[in-house]
PDB file of N, CA and C in Angstrom:
ATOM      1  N   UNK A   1      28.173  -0.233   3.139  1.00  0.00           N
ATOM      2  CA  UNK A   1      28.075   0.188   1.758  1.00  0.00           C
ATOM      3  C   UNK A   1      29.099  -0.573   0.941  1.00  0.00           C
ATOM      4  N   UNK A   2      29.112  -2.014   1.338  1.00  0.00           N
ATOM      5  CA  UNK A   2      30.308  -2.596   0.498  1.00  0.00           C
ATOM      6  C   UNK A   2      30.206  -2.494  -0.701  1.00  0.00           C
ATOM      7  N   UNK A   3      29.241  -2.246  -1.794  1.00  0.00           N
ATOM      8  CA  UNK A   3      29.381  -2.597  -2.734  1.00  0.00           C
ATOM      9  C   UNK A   3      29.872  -1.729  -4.423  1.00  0.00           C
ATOM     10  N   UNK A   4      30.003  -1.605  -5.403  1.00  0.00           N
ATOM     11  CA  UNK A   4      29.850  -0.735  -6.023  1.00  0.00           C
ATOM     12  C   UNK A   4      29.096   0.257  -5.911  1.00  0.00           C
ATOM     13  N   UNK A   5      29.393   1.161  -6.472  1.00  0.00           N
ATOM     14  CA  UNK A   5      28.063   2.596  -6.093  1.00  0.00           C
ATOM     15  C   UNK A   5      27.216   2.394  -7.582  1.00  0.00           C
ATOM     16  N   UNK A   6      26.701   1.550  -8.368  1.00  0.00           N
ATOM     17  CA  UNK A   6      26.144   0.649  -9.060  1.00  0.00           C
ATOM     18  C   UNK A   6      25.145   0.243  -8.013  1.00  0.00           C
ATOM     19  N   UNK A   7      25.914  -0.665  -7.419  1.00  0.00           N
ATOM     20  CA  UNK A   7      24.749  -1.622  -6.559  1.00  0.00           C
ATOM     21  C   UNK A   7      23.740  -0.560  -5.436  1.00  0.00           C
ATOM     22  N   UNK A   8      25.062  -0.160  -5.254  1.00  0.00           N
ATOM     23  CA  UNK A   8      24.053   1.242  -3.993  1.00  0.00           C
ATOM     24  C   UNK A   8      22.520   1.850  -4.358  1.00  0.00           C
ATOM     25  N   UNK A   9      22.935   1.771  -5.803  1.00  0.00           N
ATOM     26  CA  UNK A   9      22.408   2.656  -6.402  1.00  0.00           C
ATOM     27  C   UNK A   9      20.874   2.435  -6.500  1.00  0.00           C
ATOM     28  N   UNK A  10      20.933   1.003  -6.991  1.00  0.00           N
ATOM     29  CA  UNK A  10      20.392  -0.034  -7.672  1.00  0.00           C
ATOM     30  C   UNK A  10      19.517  -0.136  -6.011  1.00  0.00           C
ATOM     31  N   UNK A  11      19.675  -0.365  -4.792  1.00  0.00           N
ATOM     32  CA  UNK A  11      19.257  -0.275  -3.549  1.00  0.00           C
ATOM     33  C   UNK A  11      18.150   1.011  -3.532  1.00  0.00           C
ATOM     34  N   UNK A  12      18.901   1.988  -3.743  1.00  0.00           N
ATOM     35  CA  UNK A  12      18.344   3.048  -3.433  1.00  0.00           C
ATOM     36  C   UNK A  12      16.947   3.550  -4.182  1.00  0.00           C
ATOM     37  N   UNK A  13      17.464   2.601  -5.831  1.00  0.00           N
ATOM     38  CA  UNK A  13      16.144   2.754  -6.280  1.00  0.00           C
ATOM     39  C   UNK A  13      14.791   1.673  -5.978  1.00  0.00           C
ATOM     40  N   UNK A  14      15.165   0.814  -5.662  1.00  0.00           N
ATOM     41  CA  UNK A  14      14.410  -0.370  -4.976  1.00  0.00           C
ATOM     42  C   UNK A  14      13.517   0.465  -3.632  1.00  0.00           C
ATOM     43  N   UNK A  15      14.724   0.948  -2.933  1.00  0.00           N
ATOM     44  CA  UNK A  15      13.723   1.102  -1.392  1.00  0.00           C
ATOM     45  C   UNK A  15      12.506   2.261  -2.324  1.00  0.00           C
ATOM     46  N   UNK A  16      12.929   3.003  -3.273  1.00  0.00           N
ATOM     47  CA  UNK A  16      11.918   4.392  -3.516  1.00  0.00           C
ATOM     48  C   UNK A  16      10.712   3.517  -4.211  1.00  0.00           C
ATOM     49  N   UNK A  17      10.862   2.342  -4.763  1.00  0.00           N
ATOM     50  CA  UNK A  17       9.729   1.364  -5.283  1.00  0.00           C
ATOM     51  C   UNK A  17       9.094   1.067  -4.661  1.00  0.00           C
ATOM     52  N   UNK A  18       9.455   0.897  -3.517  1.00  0.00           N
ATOM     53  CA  UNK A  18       8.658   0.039  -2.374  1.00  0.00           C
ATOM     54  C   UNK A  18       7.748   0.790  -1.977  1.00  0.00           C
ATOM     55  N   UNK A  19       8.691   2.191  -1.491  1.00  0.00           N
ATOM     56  CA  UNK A  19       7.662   3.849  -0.991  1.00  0.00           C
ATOM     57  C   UNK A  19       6.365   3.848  -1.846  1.00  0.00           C
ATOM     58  N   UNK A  20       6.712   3.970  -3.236  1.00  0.00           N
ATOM     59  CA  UNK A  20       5.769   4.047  -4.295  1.00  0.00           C
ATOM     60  C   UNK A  20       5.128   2.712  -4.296  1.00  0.00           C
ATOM     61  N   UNK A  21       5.298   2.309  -4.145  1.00  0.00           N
ATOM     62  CA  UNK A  21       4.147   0.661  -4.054  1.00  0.00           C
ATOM     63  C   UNK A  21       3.551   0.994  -2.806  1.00  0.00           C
ATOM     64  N   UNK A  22       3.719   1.069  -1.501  1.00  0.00           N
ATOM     65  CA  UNK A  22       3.288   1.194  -0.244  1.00  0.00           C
ATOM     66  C   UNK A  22       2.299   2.230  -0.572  1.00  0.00           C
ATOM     67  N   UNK A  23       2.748   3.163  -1.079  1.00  0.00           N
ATOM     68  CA  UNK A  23       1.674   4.701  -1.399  1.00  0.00           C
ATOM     69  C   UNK A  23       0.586   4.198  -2.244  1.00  0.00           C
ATOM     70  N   UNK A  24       0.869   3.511  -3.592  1.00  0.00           N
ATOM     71  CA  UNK A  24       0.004   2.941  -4.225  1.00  0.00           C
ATOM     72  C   UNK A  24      -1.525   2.208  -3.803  1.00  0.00           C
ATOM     73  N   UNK A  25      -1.204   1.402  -2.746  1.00  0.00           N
ATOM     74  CA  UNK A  25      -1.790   0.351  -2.005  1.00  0.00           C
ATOM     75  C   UNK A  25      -2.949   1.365  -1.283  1.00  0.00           C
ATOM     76  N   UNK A  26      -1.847   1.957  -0.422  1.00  0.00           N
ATOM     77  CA  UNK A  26      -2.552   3.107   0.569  1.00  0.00           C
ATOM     78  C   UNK A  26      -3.677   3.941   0.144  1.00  0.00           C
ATOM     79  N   UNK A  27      -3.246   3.888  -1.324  1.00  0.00           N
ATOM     80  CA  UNK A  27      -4.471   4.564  -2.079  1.00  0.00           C
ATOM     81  C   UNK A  27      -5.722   4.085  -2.809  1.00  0.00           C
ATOM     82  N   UNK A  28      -4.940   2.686  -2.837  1.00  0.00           N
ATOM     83  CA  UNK A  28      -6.405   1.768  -3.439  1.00  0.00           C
ATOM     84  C   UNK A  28      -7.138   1.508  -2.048  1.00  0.00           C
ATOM     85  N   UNK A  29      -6.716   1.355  -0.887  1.00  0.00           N
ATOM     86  CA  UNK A  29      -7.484   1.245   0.578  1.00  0.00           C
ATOM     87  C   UNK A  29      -8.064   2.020   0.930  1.00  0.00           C
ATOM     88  N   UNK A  30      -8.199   3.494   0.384  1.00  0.00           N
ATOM     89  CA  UNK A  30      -8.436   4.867   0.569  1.00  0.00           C
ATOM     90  C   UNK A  30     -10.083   4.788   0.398  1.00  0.00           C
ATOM     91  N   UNK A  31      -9.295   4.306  -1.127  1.00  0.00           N
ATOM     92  CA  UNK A  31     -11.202   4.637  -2.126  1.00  0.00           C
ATOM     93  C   UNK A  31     -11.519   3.686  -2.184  1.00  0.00           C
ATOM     94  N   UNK A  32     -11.728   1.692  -1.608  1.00  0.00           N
ATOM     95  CA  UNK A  32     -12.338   0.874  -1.377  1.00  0.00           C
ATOM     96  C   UNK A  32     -12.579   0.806  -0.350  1.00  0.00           C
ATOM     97  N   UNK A  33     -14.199   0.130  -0.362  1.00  0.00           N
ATOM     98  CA  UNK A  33     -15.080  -0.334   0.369  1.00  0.00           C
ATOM     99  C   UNK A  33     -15.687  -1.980   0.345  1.00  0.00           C
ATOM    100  N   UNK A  34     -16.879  -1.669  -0.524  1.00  0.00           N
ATOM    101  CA  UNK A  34     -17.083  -2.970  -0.310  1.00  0.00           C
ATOM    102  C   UNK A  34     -17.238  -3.288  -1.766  1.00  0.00           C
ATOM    103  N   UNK A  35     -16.874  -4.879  -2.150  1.00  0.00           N
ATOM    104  CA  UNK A  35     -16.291  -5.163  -3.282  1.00  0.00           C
ATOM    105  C   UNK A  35     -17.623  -5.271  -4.768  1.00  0.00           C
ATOM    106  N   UNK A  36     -18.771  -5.775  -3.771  1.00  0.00           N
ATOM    107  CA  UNK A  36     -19.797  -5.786  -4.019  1.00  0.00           C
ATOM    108  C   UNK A  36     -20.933  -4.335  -4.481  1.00  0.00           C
ATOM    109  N   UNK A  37     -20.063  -3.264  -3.702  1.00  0.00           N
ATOM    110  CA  UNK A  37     -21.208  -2.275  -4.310  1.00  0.00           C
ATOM    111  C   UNK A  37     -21.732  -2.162  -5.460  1.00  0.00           C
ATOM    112  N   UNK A  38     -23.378  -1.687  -5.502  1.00  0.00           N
ATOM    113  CA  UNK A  38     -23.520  -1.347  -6.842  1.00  0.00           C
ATOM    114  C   UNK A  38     -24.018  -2.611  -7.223  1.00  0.00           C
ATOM    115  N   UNK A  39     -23.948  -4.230  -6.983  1.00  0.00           N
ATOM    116  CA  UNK A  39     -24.165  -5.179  -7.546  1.00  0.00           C
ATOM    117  C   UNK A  39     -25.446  -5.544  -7.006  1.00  0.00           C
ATOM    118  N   UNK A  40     -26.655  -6.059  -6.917  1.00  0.00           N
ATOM    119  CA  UNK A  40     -27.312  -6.886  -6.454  1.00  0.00           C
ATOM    120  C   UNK A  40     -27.759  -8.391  -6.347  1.00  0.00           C
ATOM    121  N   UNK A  41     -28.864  -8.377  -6.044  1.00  0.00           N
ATOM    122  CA  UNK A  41     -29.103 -10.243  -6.134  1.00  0.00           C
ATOM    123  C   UNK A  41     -29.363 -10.593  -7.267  1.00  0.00           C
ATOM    124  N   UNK A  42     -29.712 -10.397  -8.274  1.00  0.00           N
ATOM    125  CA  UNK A  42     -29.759 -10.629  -9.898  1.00  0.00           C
ATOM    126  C   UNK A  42     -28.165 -10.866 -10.350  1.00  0.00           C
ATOM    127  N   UNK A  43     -27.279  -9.918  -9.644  1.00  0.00           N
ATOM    128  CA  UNK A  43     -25.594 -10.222 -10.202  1.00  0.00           C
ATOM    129  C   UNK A  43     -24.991 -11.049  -9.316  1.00  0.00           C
ATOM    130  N   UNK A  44     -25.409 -11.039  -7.981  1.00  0.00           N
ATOM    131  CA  UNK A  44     -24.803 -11.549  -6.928  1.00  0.00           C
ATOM    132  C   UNK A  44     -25.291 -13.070  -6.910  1.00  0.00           C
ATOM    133  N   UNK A  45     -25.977 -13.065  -6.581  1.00  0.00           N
ATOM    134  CA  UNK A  45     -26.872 -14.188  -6.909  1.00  0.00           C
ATOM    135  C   UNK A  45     -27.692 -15.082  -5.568  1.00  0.00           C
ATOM    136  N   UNK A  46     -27.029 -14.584  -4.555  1.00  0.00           N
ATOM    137  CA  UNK A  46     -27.407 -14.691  -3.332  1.00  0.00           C
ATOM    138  C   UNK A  46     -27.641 -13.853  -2.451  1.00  0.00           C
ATOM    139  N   UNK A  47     -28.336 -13.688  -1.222  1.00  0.00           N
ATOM    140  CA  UNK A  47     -28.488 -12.702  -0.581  1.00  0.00           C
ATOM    141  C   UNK A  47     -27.778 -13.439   0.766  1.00  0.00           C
ATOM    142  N   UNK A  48     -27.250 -14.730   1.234  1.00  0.00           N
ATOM    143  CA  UNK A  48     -26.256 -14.861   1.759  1.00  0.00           C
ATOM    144  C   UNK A  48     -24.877 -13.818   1.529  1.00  0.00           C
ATOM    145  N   UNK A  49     -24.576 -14.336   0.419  1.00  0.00           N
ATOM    146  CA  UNK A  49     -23.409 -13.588  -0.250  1.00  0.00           C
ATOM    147  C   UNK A  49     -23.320 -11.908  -0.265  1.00  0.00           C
ATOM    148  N   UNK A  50     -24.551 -11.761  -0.732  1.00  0.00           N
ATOM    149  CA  UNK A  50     -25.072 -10.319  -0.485  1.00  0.00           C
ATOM    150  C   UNK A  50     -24.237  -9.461   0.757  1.00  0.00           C
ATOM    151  N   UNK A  51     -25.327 -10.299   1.687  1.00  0.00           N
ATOM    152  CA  UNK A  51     -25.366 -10.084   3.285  1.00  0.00           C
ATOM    153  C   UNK A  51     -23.906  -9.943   3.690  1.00  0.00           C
ATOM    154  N   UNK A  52     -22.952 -11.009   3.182  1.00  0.00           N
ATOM    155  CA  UNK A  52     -21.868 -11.299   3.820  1.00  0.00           C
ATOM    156  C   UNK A  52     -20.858 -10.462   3.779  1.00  0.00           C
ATOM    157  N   UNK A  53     -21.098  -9.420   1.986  1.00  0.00           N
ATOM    158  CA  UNK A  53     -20.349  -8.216   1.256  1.00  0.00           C
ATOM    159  C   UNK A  53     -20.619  -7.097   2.162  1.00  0.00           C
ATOM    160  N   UNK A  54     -22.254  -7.177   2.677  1.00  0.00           N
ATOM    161  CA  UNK A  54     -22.342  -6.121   3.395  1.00  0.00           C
ATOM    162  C   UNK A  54     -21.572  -5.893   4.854  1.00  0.00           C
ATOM    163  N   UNK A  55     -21.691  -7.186   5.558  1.00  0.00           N
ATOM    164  CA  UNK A  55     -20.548  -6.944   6.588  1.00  0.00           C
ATOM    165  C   UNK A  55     -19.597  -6.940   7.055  1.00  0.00           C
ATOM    166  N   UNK A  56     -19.076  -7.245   5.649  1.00  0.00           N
ATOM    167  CA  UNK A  56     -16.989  -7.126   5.055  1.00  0.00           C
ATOM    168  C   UNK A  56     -16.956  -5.386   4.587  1.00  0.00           C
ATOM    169  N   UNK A  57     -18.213  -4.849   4.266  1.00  0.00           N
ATOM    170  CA  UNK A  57     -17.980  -3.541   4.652  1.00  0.00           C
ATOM    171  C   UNK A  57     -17.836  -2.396   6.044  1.00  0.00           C
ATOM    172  N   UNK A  58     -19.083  -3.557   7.129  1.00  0.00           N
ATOM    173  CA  UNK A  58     -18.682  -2.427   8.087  1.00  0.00           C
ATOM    174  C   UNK A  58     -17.527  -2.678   8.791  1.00  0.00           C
ATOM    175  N   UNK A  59     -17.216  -4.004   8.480  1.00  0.00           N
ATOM    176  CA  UNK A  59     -15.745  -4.009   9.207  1.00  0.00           C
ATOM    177  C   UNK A  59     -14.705  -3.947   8.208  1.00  0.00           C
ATOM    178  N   UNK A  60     -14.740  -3.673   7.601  1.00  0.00           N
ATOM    179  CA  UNK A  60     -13.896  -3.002   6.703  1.00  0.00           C
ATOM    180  C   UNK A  60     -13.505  -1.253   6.369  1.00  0.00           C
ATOM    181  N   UNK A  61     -14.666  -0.362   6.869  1.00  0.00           N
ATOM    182  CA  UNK A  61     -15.034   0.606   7.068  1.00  0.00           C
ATOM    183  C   UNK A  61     -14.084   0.950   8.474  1.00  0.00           C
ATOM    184  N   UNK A  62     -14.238  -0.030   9.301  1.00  0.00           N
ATOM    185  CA  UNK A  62     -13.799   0.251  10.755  1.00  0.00           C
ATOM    186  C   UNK A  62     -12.397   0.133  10.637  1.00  0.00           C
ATOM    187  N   UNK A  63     -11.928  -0.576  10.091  1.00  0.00           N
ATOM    188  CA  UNK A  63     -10.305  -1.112  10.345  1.00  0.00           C
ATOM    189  C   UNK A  63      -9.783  -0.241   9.175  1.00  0.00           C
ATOM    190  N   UNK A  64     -10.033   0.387   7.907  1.00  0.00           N
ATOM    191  CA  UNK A  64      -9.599   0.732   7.289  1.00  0.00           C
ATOM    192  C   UNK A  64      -8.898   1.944   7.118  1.00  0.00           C
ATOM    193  N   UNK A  65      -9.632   3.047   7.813  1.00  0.00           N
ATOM    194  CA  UNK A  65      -9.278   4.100   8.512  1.00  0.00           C
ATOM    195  C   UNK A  65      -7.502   3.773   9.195  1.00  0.00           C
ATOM    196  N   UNK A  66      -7.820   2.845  10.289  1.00  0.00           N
ATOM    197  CA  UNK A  66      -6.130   2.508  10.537  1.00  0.00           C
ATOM    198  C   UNK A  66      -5.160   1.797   9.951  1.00  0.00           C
ATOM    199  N   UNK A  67      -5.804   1.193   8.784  1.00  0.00           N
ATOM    200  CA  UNK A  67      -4.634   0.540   8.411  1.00  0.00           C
ATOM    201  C   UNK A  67      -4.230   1.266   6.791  1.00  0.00           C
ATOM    202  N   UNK A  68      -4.936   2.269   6.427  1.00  0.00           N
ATOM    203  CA  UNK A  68      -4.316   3.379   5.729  1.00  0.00           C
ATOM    204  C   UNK A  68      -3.615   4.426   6.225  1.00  0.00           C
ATOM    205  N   UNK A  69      -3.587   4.611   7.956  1.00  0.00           N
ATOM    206  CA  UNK A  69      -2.557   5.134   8.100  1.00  0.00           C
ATOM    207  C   UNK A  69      -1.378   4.581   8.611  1.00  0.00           C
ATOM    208  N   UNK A  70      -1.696   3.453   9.153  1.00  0.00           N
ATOM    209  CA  UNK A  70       0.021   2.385   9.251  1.00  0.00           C
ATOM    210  C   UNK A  70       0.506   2.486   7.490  1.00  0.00           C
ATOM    211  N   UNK A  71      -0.373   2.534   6.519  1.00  0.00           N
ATOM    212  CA  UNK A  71       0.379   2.840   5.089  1.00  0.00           C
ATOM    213  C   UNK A  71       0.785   3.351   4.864  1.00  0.00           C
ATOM    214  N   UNK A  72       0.236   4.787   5.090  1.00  0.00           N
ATOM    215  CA  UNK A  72       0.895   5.815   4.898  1.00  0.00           C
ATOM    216  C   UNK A  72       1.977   6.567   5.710  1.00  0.00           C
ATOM    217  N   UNK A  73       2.209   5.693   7.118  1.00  0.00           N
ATOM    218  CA  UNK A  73       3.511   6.130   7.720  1.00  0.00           C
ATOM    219  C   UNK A  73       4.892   4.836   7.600  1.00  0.00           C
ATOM    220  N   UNK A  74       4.174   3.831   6.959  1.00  0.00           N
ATOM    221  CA  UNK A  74       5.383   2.866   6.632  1.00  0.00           C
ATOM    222  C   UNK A  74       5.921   3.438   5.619  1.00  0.00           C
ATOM    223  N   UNK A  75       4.504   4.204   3.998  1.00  0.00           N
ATOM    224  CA  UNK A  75       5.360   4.636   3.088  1.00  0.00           C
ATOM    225  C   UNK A  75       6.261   5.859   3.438  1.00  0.00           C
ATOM    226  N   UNK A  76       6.166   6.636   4.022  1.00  0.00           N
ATOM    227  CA  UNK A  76       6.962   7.676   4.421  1.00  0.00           C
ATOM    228  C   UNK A  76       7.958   7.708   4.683  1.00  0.00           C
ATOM    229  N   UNK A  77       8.251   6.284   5.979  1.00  0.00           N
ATOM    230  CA  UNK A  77       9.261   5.869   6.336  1.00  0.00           C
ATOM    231  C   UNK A  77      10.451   5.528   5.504  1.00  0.00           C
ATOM    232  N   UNK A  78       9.945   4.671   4.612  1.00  0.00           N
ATOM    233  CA  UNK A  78      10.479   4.075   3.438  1.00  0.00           C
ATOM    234  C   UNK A  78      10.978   5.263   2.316  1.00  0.00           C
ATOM    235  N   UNK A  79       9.998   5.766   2.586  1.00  0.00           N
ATOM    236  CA  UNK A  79      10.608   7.098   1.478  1.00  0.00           C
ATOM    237  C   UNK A  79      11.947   7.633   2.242  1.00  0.00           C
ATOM    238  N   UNK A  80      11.901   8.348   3.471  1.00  0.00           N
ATOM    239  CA  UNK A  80      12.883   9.071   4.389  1.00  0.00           C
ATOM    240  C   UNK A  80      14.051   7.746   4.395  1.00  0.00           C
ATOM    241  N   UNK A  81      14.205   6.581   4.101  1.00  0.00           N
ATOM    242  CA  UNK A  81      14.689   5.896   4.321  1.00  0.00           C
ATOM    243  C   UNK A  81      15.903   6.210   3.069  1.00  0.00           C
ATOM    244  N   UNK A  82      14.892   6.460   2.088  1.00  0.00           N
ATOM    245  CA  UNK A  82      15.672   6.328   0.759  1.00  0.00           C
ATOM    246  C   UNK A  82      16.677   7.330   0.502  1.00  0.00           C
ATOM    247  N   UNK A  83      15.752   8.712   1.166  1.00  0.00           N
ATOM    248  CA  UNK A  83      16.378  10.038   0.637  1.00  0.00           C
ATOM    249  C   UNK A  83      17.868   9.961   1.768  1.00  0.00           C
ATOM    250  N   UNK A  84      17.794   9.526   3.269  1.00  0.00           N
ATOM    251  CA  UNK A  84      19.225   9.522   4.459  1.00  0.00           C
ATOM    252  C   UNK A  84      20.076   8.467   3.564  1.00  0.00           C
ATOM    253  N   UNK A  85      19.444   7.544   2.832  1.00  0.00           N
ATOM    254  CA  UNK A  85      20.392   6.411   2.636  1.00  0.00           C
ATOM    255  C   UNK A  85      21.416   7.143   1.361  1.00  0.00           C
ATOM    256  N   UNK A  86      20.401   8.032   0.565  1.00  0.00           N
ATOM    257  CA  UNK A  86      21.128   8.190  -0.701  1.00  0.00           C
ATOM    258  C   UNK A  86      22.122   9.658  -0.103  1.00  0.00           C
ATOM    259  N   UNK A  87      21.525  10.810   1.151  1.00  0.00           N
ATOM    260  CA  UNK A  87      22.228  11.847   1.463  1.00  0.00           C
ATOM    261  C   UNK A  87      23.643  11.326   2.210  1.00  0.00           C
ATOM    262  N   UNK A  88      23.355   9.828   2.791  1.00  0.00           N
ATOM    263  CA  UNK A  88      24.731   9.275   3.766  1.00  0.00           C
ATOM    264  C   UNK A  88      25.607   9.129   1.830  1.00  0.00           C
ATOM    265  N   UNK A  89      25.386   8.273   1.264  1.00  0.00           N
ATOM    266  CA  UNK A  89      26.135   8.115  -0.045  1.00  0.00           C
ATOM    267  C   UNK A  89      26.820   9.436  -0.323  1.00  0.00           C
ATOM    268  N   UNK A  90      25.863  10.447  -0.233  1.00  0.00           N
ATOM    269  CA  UNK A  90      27.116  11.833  -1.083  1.00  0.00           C
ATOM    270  C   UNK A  90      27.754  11.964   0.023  1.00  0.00           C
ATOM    271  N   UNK A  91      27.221  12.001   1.255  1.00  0.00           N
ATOM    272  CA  UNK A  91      28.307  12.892   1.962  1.00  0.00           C
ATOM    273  C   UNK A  91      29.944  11.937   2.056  1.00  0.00           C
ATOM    274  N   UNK A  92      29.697  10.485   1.834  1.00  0.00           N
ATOM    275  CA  UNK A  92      30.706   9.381   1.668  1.00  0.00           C
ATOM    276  C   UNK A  92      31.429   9.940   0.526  1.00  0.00           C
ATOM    277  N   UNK A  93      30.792   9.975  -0.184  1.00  0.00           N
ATOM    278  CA  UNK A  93      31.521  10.113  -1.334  1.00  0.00           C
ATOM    279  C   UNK A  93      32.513  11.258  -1.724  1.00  0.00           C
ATOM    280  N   UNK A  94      31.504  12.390  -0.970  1.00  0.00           N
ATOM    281  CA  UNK A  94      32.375  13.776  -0.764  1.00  0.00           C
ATOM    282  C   UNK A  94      33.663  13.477   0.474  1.00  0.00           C
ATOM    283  N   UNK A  95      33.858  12.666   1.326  1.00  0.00           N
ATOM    284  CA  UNK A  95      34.662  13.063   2.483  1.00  0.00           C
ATOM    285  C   UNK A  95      35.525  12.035   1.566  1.00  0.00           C
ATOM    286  N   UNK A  96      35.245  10.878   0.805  1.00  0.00           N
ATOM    287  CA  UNK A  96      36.250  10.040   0.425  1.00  0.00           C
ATOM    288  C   UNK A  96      36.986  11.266  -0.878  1.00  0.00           C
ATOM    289  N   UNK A  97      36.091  12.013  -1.867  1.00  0.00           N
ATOM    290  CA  UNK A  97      37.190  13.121  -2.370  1.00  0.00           C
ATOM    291  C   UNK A  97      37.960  14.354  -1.796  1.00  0.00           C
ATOM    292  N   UNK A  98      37.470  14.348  -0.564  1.00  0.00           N
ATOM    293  CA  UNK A  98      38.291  15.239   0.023  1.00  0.00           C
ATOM    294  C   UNK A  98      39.432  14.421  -0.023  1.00  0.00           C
ATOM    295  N   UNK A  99      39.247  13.520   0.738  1.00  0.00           N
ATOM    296  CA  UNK A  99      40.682  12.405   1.440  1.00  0.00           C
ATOM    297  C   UNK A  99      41.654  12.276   0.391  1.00  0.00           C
ATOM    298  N   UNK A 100      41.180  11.995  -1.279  1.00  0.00           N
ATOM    299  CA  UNK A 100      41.686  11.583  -2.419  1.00  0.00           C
ATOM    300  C   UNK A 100      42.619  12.995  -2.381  1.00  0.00           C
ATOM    301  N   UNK A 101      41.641  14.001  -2.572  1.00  0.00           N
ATOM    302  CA  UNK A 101      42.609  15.355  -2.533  1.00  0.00           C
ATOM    303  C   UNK A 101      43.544  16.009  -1.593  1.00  0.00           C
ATOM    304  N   UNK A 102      43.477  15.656  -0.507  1.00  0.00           N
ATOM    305  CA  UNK A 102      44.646  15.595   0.017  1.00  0.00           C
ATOM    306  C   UNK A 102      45.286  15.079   0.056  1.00  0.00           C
ATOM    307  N   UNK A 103      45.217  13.766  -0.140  1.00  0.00           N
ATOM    308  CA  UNK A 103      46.714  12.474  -0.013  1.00  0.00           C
ATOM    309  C   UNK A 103      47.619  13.016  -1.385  1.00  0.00           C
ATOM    310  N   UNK A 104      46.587  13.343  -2.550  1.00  0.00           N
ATOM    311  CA  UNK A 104      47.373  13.722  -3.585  1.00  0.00           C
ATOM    312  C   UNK A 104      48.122  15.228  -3.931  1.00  0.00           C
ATOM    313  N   UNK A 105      47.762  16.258  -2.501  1.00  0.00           N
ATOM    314  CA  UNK A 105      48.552  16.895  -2.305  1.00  0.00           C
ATOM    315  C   UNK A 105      49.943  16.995  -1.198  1.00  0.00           C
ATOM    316  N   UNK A 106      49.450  16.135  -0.985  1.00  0.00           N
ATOM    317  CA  UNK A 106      50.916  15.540   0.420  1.00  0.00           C
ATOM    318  C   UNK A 106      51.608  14.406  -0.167  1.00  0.00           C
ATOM    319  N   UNK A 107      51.191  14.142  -1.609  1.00  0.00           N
ATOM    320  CA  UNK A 107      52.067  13.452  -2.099  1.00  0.00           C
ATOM    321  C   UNK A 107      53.148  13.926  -3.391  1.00  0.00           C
TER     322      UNK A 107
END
């Protein structure tokens, strides 16, 4: 914790950005599928292309399931990361005013 409790600070709000970005993500992966729905060959313009949207959905369907929850336990992490990092800060801060208050009563 070398730094100002400024900079700490400034850390602490960063890692909770990240949480909130990670969560963010997690949630646009949630409710997408395939990019193409809804469009056809009149918009699409191919039924290659078509075809190809359709099977970036089922495997997208398949993998997505797990990799919204590696999201949602990295964001967590990241969150718990933020809240020990900022609870280690008070309790520092409290044992360094204890210390202050006693030296300045033994002095």
């Amino acid at each position: 914790m070398g730094g100002s409790e400024g900079q700490l600070q400034a850390d602490l709000d960063r890692i909770q950005e990240c949480a909130d970005a990670i969560l963010t993500i997690h949630d646009s992966f949630s409710n997408s599928a395939n990019p193409a729905e809804g469009y056809g060959m009149s918009e699409i313009g191919s039924s290659r292309v078509l075809d190809a949207f359709d099977e970036f959905e089922s495997n997208w369907s398949i993998r997505r399931e797990k990799l919204t929850k590696e999201l949602e336990d990295l964001g967590g992490i990241v969150a718990g990361a933020a809240e020990l990092y900022e609870a280690i800060d008070h309790e520092l801060a409290e044992a360094l005013r204890e210390h202050d208050a006693q030296y300045e009563e033994a002095s």
